[in-house]
C-alpha atoms as a PDB file:
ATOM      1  CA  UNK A   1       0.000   0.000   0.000  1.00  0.00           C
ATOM      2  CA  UNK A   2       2.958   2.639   0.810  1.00  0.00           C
ATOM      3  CA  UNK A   3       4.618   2.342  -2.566  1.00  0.00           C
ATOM      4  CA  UNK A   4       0.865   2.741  -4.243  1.00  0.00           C
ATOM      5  CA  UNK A   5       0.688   6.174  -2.276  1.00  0.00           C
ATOM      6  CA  UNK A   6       3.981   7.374  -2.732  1.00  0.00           C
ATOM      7  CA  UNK A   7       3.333   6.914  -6.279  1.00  0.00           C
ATOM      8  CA  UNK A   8       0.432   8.645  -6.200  1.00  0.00           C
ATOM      9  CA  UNK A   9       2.086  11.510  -4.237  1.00  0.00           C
ATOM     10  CA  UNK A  10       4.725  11.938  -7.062  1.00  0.00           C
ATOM     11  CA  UNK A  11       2.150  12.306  -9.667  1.00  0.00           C
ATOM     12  CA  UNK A  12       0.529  14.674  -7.988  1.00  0.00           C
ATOM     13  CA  UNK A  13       3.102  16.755  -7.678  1.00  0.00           C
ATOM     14  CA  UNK A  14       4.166  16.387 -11.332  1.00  0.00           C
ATOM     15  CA  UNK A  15       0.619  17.253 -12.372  1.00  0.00           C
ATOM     16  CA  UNK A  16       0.958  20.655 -10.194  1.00  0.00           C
ATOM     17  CA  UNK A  17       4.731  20.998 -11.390  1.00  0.00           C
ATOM     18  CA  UNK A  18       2.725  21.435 -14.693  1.00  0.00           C
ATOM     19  CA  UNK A  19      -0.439  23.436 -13.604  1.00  0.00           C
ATOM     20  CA  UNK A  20       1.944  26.186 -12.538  1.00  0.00           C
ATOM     21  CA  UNK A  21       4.246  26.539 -15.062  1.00  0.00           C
ATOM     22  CA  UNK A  22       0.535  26.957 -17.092  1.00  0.00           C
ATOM     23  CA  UNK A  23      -0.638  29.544 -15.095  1.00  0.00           C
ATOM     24  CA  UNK A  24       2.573  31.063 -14.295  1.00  0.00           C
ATOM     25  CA  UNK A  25       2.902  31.870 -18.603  1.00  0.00           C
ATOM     26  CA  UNK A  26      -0.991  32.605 -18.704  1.00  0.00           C
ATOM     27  CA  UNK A  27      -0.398  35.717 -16.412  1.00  0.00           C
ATOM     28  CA  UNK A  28       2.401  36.407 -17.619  1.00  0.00           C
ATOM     29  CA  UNK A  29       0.091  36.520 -20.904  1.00  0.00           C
ATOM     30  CA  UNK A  30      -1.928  38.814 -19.554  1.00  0.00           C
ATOM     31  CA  UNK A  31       1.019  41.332 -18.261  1.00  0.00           C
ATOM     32  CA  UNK A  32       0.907  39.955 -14.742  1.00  0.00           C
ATOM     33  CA  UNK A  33       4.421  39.572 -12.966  1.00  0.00           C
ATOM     34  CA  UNK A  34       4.304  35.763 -12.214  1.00  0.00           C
ATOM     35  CA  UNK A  35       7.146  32.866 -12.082  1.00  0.00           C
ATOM     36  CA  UNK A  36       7.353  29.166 -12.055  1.00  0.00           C
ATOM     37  CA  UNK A  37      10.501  27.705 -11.184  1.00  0.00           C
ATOM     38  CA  UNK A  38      11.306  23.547 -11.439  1.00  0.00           C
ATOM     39  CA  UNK A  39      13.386  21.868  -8.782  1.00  0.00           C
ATOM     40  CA  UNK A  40      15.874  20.197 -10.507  1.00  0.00           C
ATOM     41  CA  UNK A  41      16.054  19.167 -14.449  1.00  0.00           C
ATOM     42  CA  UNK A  42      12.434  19.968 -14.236  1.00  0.00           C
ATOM     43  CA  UNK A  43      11.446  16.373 -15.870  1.00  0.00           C
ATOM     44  CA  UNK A  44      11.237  14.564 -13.348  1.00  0.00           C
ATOM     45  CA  UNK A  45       8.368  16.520 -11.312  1.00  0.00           C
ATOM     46  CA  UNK A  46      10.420  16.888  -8.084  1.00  0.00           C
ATOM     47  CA  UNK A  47       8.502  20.547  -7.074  1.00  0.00           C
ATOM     48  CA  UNK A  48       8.395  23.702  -7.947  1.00  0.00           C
ATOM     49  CA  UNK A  49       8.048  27.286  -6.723  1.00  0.00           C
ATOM     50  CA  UNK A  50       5.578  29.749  -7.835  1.00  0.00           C
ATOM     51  CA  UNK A  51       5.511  33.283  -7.150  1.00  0.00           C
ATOM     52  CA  UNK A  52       2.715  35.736  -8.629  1.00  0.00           C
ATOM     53  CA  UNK A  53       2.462  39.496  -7.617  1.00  0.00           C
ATOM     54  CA  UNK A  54      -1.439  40.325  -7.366  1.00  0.00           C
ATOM     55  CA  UNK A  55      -1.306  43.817  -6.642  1.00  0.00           C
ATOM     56  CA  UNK A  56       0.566  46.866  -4.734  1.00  0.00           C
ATOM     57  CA  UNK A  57       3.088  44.814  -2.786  1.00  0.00           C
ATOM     58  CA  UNK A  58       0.716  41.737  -2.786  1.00  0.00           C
ATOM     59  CA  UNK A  59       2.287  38.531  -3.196  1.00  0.00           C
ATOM     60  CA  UNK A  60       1.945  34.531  -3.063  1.00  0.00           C
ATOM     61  CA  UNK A  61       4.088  31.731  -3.048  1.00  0.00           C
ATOM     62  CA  UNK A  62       3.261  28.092  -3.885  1.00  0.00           C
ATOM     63  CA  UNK A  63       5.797  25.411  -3.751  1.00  0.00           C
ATOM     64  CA  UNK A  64       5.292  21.703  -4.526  1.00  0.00           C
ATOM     65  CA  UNK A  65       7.876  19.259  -3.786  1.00  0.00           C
ATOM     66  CA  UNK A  66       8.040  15.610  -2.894  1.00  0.00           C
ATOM     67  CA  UNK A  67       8.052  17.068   0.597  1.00  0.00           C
ATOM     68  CA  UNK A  68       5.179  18.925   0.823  1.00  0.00           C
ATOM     69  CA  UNK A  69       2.934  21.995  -0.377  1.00  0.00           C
ATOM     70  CA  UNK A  70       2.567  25.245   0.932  1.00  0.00           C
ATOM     71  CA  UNK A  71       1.022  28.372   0.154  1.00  0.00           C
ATOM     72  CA  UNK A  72       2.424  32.257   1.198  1.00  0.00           C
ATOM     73  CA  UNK A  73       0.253  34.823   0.985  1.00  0.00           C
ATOM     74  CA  UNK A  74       1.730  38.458   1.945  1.00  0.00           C
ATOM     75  CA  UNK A  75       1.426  42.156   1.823  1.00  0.00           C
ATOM     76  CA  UNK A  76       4.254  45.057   2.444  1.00  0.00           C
ATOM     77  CA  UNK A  77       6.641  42.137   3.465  1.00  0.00           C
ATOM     78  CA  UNK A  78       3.956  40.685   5.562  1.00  0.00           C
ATOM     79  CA  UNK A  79       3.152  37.176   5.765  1.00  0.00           C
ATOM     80  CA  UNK A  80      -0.719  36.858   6.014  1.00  0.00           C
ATOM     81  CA  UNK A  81      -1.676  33.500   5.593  1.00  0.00           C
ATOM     82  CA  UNK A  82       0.209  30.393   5.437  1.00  0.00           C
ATOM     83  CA  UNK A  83      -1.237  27.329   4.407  1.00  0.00           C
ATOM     84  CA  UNK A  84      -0.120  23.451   3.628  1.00  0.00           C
ATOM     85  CA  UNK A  85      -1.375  20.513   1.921  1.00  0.00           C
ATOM     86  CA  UNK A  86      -4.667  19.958   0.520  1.00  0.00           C
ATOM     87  CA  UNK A  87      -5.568  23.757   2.162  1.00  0.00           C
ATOM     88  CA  UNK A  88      -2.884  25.437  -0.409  1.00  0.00           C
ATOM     89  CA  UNK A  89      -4.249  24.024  -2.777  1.00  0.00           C
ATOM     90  CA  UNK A  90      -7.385  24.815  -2.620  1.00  0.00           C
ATOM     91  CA  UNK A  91      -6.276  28.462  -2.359  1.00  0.00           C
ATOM     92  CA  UNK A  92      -4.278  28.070  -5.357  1.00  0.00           C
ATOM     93  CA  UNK A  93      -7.312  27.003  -7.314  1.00  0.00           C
ATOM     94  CA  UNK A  94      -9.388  29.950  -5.385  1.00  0.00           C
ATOM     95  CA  UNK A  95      -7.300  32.776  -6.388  1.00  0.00           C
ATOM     96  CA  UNK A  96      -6.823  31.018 -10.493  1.00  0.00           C
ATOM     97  CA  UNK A  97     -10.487  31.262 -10.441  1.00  0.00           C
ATOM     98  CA  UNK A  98     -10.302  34.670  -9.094  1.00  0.00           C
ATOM     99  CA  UNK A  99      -7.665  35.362 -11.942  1.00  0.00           C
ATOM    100  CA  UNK A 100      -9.335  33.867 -14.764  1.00  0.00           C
ATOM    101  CA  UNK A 101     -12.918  35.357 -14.363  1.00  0.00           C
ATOM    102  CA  UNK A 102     -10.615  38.896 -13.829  1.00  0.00           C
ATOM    103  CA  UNK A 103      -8.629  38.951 -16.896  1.00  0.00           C
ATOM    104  CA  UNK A 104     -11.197  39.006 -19.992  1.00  0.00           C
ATOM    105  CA  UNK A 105      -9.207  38.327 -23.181  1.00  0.00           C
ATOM    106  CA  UNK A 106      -8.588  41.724 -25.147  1.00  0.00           C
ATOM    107  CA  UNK A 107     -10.786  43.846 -22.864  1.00  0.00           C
ATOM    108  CA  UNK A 108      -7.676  44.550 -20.073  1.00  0.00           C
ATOM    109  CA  UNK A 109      -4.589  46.396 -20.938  1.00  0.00           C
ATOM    110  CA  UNK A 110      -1.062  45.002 -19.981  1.00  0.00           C
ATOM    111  CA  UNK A 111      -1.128  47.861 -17.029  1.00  0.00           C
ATOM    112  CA  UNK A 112      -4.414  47.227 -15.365  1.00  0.00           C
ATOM    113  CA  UNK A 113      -4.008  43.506 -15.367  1.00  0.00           C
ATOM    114  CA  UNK A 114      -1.066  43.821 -13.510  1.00  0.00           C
ATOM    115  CA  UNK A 115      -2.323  46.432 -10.863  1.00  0.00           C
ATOM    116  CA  UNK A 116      -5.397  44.112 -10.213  1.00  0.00           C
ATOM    117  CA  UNK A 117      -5.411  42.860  -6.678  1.00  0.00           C
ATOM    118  CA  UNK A 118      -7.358  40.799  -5.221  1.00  0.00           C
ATOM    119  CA  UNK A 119      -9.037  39.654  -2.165  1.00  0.00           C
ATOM    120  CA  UNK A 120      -6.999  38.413   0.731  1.00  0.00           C
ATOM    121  CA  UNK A 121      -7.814  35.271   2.416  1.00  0.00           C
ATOM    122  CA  UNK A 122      -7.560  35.560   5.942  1.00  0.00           C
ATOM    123  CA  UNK A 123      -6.232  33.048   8.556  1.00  0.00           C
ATOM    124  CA  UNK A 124      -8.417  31.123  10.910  1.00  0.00           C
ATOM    125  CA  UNK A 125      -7.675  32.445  13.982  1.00  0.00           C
END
């Protein structure tokens, strides 16, 4: 059962490996300052680190590696929420959604796309 999961765990993260490097060049697209950085040679899915700024000194950071997930969210040098596992992920997908329904194909300049921000998640306290 251990090696099914551990296989299963490396997929994963080779399936998000490749999800971010996708959305990292989609906002980038779209004039949004965003990276997507492989661990490694890249091929092998090993992890990655993602880093998108969303607005006025409004940032997140995702990184995926065979040792875990997390998500950084912070403002002015802040951090403001930090979350792991399934939890970052889910943020990731909220603020893509967020993105995508923002950023309407040929009706948003290069300068406004990249001043967009967006709303902040808050820890549970």
């Amino acid at each position: 059962m251990f090696p099914r999961l551990a296989e299963q765990y490396r997929c994963l993260v080779h399936d998000l490996v490749l999800s971010l490097h996708a959305l990292a060049r989609s906002l980038q697209d779209h004039g949004m300052a965003a990276t997507c950085y492989s661990c490694g040679d890249g091929r092998d899915g090993h992890g990655a680190s993602f880093v998108a700024n969303l607005g006025t000194n409004h940032m997140v950071r995702f990184l995926v590696s065979d040792f875990g997930i997390s998500w950084v969210e912070s403002r002015d040098g802040h951090e403001l929420v930090k979350l792991e596992g399934a939890e970052a992920i889910q943020e990731l997908h909220r603020v893509a959604q967020l993105l995508q329904e923002s950023i309407t194909p040929g009706l948003q300049t290069r300068s406004s796309a990249s001043s967009m921000a967006l709303p902040t998640r808050r820890a549970a306290s």
